[in-house]
Protein backbone atom coordinates (compact mmCIF):
# COMPACT_ATOMS: atom_id res chain seq x y z
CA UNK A 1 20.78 -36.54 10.19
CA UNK A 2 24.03 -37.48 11.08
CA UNK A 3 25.51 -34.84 13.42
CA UNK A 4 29.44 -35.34 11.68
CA UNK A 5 27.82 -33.53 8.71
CA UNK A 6 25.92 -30.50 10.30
CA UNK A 7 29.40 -30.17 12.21
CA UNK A 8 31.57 -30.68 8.93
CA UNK A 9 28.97 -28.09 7.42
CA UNK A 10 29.02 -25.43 10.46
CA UNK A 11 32.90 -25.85 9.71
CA UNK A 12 33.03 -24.54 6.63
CA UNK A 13 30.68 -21.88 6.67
CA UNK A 14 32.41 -20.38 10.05
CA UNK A 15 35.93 -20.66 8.07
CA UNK A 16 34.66 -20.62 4.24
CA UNK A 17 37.18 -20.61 1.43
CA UNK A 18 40.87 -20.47 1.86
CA UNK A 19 41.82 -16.52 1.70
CA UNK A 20 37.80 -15.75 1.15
CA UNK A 21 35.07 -14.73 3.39
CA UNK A 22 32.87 -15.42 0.25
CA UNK A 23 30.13 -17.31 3.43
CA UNK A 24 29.90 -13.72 4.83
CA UNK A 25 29.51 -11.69 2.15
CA UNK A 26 26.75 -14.04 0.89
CA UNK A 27 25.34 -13.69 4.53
CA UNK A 28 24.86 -10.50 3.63
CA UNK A 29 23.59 -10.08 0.09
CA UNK A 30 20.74 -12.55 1.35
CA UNK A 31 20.01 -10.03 4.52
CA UNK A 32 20.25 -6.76 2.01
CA UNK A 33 18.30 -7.94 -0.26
CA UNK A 34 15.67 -8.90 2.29
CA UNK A 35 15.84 -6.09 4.24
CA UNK A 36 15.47 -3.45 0.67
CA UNK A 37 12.74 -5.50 -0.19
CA UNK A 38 10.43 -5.76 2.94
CA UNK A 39 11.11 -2.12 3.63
CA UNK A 40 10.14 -1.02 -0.08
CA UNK A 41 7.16 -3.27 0.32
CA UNK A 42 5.72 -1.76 3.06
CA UNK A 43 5.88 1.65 1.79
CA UNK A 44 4.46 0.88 -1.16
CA UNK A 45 1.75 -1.20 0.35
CA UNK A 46 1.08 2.05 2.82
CA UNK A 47 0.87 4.46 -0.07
CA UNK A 48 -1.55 1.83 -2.55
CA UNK A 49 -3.70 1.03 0.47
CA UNK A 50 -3.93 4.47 1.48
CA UNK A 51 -5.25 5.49 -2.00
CA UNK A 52 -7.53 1.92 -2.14
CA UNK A 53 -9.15 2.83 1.32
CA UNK A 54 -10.05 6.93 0.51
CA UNK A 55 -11.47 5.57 -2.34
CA UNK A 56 -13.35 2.73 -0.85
CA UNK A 57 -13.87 4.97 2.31
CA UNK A 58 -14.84 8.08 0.21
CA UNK A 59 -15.79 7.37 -3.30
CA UNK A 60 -16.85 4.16 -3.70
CA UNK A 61 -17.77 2.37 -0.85
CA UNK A 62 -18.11 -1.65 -1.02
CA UNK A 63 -21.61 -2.00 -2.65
CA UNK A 64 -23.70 0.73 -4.27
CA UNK A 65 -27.53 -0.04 -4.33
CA UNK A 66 -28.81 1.79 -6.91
CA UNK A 67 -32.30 2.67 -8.60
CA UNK A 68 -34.41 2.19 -5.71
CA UNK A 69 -36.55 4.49 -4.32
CA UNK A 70 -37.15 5.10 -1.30
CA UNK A 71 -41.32 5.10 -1.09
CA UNK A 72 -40.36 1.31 -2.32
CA UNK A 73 -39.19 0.58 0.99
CA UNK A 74 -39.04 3.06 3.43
CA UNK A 75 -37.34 0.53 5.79
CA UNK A 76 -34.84 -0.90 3.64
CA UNK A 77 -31.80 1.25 5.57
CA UNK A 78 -32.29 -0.26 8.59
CA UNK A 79 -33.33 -3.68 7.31
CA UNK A 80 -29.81 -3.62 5.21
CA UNK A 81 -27.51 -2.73 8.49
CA UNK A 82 -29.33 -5.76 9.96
CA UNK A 83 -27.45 -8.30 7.86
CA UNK A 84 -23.73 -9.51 9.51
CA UNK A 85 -22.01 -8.57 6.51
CA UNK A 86 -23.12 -4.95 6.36
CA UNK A 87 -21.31 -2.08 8.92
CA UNK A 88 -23.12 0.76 7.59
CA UNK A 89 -25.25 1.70 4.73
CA UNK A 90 -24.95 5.57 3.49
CA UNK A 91 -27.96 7.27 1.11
CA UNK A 92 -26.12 9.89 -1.03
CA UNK A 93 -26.64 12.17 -3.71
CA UNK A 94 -23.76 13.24 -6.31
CA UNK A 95 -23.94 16.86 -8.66
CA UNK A 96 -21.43 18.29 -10.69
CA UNK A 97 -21.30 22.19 -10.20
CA UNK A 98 -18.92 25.06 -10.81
CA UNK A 99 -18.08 26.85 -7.43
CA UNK A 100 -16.93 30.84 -7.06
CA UNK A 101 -15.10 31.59 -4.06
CA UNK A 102 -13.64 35.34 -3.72
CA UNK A 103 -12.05 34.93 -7.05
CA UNK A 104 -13.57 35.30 -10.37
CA UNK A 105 -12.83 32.65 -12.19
CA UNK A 106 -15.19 29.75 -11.36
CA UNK A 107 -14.12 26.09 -10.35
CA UNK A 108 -15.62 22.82 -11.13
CA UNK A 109 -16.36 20.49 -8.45
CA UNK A 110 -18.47 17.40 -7.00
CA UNK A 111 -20.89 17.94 -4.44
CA UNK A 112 -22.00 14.74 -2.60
CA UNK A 113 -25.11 15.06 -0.91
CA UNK A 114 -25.08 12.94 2.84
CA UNK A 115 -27.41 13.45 5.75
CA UNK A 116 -26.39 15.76 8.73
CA UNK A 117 -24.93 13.03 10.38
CA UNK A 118 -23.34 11.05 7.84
CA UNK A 119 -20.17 10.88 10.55
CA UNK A 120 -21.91 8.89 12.46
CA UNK A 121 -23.44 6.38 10.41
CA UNK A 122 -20.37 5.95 8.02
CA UNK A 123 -17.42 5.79 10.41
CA UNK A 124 -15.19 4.91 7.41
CA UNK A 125 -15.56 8.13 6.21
CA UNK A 126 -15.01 9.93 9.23
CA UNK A 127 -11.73 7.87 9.83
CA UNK A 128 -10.69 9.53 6.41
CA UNK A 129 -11.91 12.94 7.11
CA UNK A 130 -9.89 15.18 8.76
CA UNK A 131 -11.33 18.71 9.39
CA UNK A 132 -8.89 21.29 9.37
CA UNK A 133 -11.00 24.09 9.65
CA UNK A 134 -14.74 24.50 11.26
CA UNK A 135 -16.89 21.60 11.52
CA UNK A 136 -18.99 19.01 9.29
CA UNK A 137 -21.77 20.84 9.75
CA UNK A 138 -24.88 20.54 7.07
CA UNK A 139 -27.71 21.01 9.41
CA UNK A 140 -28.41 24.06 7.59
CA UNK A 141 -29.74 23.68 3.94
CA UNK A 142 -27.46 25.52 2.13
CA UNK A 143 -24.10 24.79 3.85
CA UNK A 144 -21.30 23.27 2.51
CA UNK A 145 -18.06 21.71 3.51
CA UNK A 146 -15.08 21.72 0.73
CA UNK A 147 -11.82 19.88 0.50
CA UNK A 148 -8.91 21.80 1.55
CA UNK A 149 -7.40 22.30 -2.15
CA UNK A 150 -10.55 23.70 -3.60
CA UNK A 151 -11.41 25.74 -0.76
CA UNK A 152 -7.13 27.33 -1.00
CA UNK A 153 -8.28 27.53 -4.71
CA UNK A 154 -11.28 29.51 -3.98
CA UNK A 155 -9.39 31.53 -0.79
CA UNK A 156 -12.56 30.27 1.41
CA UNK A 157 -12.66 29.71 4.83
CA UNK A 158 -14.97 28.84 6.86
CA UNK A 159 -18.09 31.37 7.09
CA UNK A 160 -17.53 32.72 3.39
CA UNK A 161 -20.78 32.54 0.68
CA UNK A 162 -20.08 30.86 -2.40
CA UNK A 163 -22.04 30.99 -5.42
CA UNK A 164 -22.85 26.94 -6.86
CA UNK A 165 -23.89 26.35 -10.23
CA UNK A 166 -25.95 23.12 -10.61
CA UNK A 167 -24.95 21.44 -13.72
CA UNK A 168 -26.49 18.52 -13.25
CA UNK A 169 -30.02 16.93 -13.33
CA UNK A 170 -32.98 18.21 -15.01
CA UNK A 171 -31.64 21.67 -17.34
CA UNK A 172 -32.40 23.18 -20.20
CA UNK A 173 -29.79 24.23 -22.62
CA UNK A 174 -31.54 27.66 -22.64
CA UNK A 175 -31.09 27.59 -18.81
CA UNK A 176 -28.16 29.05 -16.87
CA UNK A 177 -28.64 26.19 -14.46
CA UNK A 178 -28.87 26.88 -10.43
CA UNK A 179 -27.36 29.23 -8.54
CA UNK A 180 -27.39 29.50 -5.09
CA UNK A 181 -25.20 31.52 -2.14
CA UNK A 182 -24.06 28.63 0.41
CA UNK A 183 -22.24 29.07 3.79
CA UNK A 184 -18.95 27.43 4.11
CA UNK A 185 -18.95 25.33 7.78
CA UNK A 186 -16.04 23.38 7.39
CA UNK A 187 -12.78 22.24 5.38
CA UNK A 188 -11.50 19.03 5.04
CA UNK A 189 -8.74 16.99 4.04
CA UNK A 190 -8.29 13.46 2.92
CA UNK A 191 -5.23 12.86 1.98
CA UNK A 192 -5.90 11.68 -1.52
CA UNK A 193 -5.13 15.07 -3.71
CA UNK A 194 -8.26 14.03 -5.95
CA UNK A 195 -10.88 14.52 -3.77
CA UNK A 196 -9.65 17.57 -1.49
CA UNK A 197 -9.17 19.54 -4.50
CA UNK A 198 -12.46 18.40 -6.15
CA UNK A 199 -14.81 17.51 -3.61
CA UNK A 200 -17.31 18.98 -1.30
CA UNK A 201 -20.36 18.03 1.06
CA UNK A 202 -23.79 19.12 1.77
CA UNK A 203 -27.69 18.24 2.84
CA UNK A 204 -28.62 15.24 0.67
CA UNK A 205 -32.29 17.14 0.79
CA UNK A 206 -30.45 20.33 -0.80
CA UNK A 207 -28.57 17.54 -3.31
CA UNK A 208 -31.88 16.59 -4.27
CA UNK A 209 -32.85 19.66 -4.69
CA UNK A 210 -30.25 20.33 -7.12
CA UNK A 211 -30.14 17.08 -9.07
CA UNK A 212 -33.56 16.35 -9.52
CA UNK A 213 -32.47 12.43 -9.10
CA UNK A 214 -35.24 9.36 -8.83
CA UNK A 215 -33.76 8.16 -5.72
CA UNK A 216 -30.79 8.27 -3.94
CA UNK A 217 -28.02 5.81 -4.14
CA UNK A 218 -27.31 3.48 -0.82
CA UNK A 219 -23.00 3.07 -0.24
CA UNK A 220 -22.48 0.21 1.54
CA UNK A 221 -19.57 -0.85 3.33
CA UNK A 222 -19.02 -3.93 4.19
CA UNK A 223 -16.65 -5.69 7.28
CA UNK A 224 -14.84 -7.74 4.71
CA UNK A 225 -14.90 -6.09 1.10
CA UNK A 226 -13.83 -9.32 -0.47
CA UNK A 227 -17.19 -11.06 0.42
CA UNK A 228 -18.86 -8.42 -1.56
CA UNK A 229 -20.55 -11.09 -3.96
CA UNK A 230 -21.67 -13.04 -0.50
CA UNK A 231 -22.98 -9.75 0.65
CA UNK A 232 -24.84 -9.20 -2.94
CA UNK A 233 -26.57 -12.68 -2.78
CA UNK A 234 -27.60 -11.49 1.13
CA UNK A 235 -28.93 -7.85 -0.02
CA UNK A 236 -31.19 -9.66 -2.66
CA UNK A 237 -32.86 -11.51 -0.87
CA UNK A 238 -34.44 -8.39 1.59
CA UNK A 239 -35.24 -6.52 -1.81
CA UNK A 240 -39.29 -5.68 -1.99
CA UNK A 241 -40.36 -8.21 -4.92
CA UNK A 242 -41.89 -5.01 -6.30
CA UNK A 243 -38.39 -3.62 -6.77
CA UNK A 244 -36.63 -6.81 -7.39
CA UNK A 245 -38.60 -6.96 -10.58
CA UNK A 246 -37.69 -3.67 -11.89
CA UNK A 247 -35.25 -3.35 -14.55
CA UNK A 248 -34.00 0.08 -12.75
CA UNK A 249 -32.08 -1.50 -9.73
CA UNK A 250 -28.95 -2.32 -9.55
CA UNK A 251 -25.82 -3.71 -6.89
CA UNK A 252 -22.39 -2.69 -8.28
CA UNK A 253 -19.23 -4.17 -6.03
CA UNK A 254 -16.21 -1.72 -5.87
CA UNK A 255 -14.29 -4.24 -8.18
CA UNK A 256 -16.49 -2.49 -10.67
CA UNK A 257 -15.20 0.80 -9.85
CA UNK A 258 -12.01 2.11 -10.43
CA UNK A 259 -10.92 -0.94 -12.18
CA UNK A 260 -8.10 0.21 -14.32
CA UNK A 261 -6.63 2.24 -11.58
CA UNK A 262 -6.69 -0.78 -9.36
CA UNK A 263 -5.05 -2.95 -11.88
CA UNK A 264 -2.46 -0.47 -12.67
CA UNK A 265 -1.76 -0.21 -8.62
CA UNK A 266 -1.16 -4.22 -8.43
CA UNK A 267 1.15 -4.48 -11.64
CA UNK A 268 2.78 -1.64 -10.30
CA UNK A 269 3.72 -3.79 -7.25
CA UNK A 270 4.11 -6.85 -9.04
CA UNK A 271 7.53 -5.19 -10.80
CA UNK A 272 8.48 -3.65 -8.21
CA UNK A 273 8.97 -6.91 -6.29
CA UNK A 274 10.17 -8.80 -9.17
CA UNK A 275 13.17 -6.02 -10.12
CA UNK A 276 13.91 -5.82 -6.04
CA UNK A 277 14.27 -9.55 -6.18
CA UNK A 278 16.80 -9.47 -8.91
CA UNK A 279 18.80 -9.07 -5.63
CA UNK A 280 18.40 -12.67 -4.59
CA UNK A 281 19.09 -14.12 -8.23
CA UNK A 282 22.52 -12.14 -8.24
CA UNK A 283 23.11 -13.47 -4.58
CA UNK A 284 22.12 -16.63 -5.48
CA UNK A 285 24.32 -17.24 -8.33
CA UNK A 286 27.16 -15.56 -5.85
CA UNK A 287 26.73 -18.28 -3.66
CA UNK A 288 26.12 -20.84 -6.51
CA UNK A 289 30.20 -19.91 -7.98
CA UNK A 290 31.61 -20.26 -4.37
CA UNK A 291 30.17 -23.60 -3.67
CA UNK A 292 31.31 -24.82 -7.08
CA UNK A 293 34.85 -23.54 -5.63
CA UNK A 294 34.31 -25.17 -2.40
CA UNK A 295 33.56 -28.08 -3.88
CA UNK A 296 36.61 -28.51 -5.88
CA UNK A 297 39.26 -26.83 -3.52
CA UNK A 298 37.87 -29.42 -0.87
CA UNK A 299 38.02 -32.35 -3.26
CA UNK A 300 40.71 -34.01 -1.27
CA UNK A 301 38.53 -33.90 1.95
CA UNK A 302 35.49 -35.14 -0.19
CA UNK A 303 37.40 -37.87 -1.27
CA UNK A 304 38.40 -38.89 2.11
CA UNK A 305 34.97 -39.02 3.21
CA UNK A 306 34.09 -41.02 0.48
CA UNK A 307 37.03 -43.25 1.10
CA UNK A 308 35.48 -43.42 4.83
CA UNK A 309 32.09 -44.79 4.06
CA UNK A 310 30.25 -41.67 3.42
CA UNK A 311 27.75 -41.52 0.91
CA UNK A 312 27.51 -39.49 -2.44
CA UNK A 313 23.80 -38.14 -0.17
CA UNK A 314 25.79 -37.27 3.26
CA UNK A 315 28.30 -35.83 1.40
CA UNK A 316 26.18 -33.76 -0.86
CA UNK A 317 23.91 -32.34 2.50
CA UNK A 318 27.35 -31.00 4.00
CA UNK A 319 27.25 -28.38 0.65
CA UNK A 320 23.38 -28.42 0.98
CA UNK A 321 23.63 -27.36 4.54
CA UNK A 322 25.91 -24.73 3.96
CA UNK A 323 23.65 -22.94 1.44
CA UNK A 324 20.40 -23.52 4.39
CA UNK A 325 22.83 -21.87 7.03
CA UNK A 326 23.76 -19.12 4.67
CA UNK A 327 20.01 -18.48 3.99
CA UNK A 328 18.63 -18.67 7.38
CA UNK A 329 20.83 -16.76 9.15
CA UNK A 330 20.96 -14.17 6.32
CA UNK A 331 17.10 -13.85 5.91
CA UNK A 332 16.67 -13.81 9.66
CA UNK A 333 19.33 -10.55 10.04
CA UNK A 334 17.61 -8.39 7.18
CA UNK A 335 13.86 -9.66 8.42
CA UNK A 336 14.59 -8.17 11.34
CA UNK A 337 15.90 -4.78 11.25
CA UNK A 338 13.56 -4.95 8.39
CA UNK A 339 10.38 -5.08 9.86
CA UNK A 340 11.71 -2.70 12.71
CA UNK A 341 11.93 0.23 10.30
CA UNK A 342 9.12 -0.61 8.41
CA UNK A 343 7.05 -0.27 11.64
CA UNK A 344 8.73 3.01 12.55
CA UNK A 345 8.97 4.46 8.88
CA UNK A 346 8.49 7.81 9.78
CA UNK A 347 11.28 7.68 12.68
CA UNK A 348 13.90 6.56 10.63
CA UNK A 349 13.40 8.82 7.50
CA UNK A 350 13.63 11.39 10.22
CA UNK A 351 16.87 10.44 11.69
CA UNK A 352 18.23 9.99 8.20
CA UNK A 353 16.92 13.71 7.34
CA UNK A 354 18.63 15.11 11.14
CA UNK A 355 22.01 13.23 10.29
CA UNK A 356 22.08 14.04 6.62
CA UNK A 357 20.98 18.09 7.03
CA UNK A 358 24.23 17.64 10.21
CA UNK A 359 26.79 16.79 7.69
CA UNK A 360 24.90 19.50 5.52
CA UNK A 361 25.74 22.13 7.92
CA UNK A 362 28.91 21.33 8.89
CA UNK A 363 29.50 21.18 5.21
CA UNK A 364 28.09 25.23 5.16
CA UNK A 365 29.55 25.99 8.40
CA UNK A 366 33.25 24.53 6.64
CA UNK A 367 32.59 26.60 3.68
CA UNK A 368 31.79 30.30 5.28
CA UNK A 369 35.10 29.47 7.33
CA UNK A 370 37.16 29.15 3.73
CA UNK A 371 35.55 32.54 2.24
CA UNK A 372 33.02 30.65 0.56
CA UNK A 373 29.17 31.07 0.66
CA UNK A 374 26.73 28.52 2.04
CA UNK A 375 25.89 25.47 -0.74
CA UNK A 376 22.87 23.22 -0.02
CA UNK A 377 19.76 24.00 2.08
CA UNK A 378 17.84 21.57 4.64
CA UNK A 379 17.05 18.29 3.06
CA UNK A 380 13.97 16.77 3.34
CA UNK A 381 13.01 13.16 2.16
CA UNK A 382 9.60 13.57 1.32
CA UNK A 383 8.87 17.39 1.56
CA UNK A 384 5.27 18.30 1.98
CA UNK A 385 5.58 21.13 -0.90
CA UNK A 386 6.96 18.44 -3.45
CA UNK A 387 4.54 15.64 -2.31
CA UNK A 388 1.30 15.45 -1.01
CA UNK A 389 1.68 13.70 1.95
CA UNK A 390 2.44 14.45 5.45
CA UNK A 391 4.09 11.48 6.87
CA UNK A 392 5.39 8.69 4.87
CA UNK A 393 2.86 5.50 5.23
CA UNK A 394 3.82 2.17 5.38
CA UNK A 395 1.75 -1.19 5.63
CA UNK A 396 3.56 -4.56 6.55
CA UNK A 397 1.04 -7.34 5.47
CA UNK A 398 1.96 -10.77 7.15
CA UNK A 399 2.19 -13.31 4.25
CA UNK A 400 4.32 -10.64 2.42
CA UNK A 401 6.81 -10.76 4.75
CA UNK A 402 6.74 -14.25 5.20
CA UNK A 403 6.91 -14.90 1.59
CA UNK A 404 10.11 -12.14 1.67
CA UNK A 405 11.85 -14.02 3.97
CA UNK A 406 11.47 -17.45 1.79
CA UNK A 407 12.79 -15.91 -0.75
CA UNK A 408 15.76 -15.04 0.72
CA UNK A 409 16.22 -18.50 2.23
CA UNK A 410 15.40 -20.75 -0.97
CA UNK A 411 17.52 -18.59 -2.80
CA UNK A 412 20.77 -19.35 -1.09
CA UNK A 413 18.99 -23.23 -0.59
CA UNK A 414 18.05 -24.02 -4.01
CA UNK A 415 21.73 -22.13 -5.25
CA UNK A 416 23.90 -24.95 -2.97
CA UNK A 417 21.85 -27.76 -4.22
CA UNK A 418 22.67 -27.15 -7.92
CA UNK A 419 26.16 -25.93 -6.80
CA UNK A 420 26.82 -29.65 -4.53
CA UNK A 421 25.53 -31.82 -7.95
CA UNK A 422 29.80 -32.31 -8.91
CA UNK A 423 30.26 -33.92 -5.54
CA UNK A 424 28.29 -37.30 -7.27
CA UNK A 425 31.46 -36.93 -9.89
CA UNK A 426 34.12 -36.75 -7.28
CA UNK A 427 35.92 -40.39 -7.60
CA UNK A 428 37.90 -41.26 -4.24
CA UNK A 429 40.81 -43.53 -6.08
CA UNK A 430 41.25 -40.44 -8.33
CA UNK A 431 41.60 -37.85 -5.19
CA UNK A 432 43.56 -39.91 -2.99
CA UNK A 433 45.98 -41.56 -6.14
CA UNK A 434 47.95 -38.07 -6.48
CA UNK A 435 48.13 -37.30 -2.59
């Protein structure tokens, strides 16, 4: 490239139109718009993952081997956490029940059954587990550990008896099901509203007690859950050929589970990012109607690079140049602050709390001073007793940002190219005749 036209180019986007900073202000639709939309991003990504991953983590899990029992293949645990794909494999049971704390009115629930030490064989789950009061403790057969909703529900703590109704398995209408006092060792909480107010954990041998199941169900997690049909293929082939046959077992991936909700998640950030990137379309056809004015204000200058040798191409890459400049350096100063704040969510919704509930009380303190009463309370962002959350989470995945920051950069690119096509209509003789 000829350096005359980046300097010609540099030229005009340092001084821009005559009377107009329109160079600027495109400068910085490009950097708002990228900075709005990497920062909305990564909360959004925090929040879906965060409900993805307790469900994975919780619920789900990668792979569920079902059907097989366990006098099949009394080694097929250990033989399953021998394969590369596989991190930990989980036997479970699952009951539906109804639950009465120290209140009357009896709650419906799902008890998992997991071995005592479930912790440590699924550390997934324990990375979503967060005991707020007593301990995971199910070495006992009839103790129980609830999520921290149901148990405020029930007004349990830690030590109370519950009565549990079994309403699952093997009952008779004519039966009022089974009931059975349990301790209360622990409460938990997950962060995903479903499962602490729903949820609850005890001895898989007391789950089997209750359920009367065949055989227990094997969650598998996996270290990448998109090779979960890899994995499938892999889990297979260690499969006893006496249960392999068997019409009763079966591998479900966690694309099988939860599918709507999933789906609904991803559209949800598919429109997001389209109606934040109506930003760039609005900046780019900004920057689209000043180069078309740049172009013809400069028509005389044009014409006397034309007149100079210059080429309808050179010419054209000075207004090309422009709209790369305008891009870059706009994409670069809102891909910056925004990945800043999206790393350090939390600290900046704070500050803007602290300096909003400031002008809030000065507002109050102003008012009592005039006779008047106090107006407006603290301000919180995201209050814990509107939302269940208690910091806001936020996720920055690599090729989203990167593809952010394109956007913001073709935008203002692709906008000058169209805008430079009445340069190839700009006739020297004409320009310079009237001059």
């Amino acid at each position: 490239m000829n350096r005359w036209i980046a300097f010609i180019a540099v030229r005009y986007v340092s001084r821009g139109r005559r009377n107009s900073p329109s160079p600027i202000l495109s400068v910085f639709g490009i950097a708002t718009g990228v900075l709005a939309l990497t920062i909305i991003i990564a909360v959004m990504n925090g929040f879906q993952m965060g409900f993805i991953e307790s469900i994975l983590e919780i619920s789900s899990c990668h792979l569920r081997l079902e059907g097989l029992k366990t006098n099949d293949d009394p080694d097929i645990d250990s033989r399953l956490r021998s394969l590369p794909e596989i991190i930990s494999v989980l036997p479970f049971e699952e009951i539906n029940v109804l639950l009465r704390g120290n209140q009357l009115n009896p709650r419906g629930a799902l008890i998992r059954g997991v071995p005592v030490n479930a912790l440590e064989i699924d550390p997934g789950l324990a990375g979503k587990l967060t005991i707020e009061e007593g301990a995971f403790d199910l070495y006992e057969p009839n103790s129980i550990v609830l999520g921290s909703e149901l148990a405020k529900l029930l007004h349990i703590h830690p030590g109370d008896i519950i009565n549990l109704l079994s309403i699952t398995g093997g009952i008779r209408i004519d039966e009022e099901g089974e009931r059975s006092l349990f301790t209360v060792t622990g409460v938990f909480r997950s962060g995903f509203y479903e499962y602490d107010l729903g949820w609850g954990f005890v001895n898989i041998e007391t789950a089997a007690e209750l359920s009367r199941a065949a055989a227990p169900v094997l969650g598998i997690k996996l270290k990448n859950r998109w090779q979960d049909h890899r994995a499938i293929e892999e889990i297979k082939k260690i499969l006893p050929s006496s249960a392999a046959e068997g019409s009763q077992i079966s591998i479900r991936s966690w694309r099988d589970y939860n599918r709507a909700f999933f789906g609904a998640l991803r559209t949800e950030k598919l429109v997001m990012f389209i109606l934040v990137g109506l930003i760039f379309i609005v900046v780019g056809l900004n920057i689209f109607q000043a180069q078309r004015r740049i172009v013809l204000e400069r028509r005389e200058e044009i014409g006397l690079l034309r007149a100079l040798g210059a080429s309808d191409t050179a010419v054209r890459l000075i207004f090309v140049l422009d709209g790369l400049i305008i891009g870059l350096v706009g994409a670069c100063i809102g891909i910056v602050p925004g990945l800043l704040i999206a790393f350090h969510i939390t600290t900046f919704f704070s500050i803007m709390e602290t300096v909003v509930n400031l002008i809030i009380s000065g507002i109050n303190s102003l008012s009592l001073l005039l006779g008047g009463s106090a107006g407006a309370g603290e301000f919180s962002m995201f209050s814990p007793h509107v939302f269940y959350i208690k910091e806001i989470p936020s996720r920055v995945i690599p090729h989203e940002a990167v593809l952010i920051f394109l956007f913001g950069f073709f935008s203002a690119l692709i906008a000058a190219w169209f805008a430079s096509g009445k340069v190839s209509g700009t006739k020297p003789a004409e320009v310079l005749r009237y001059e």
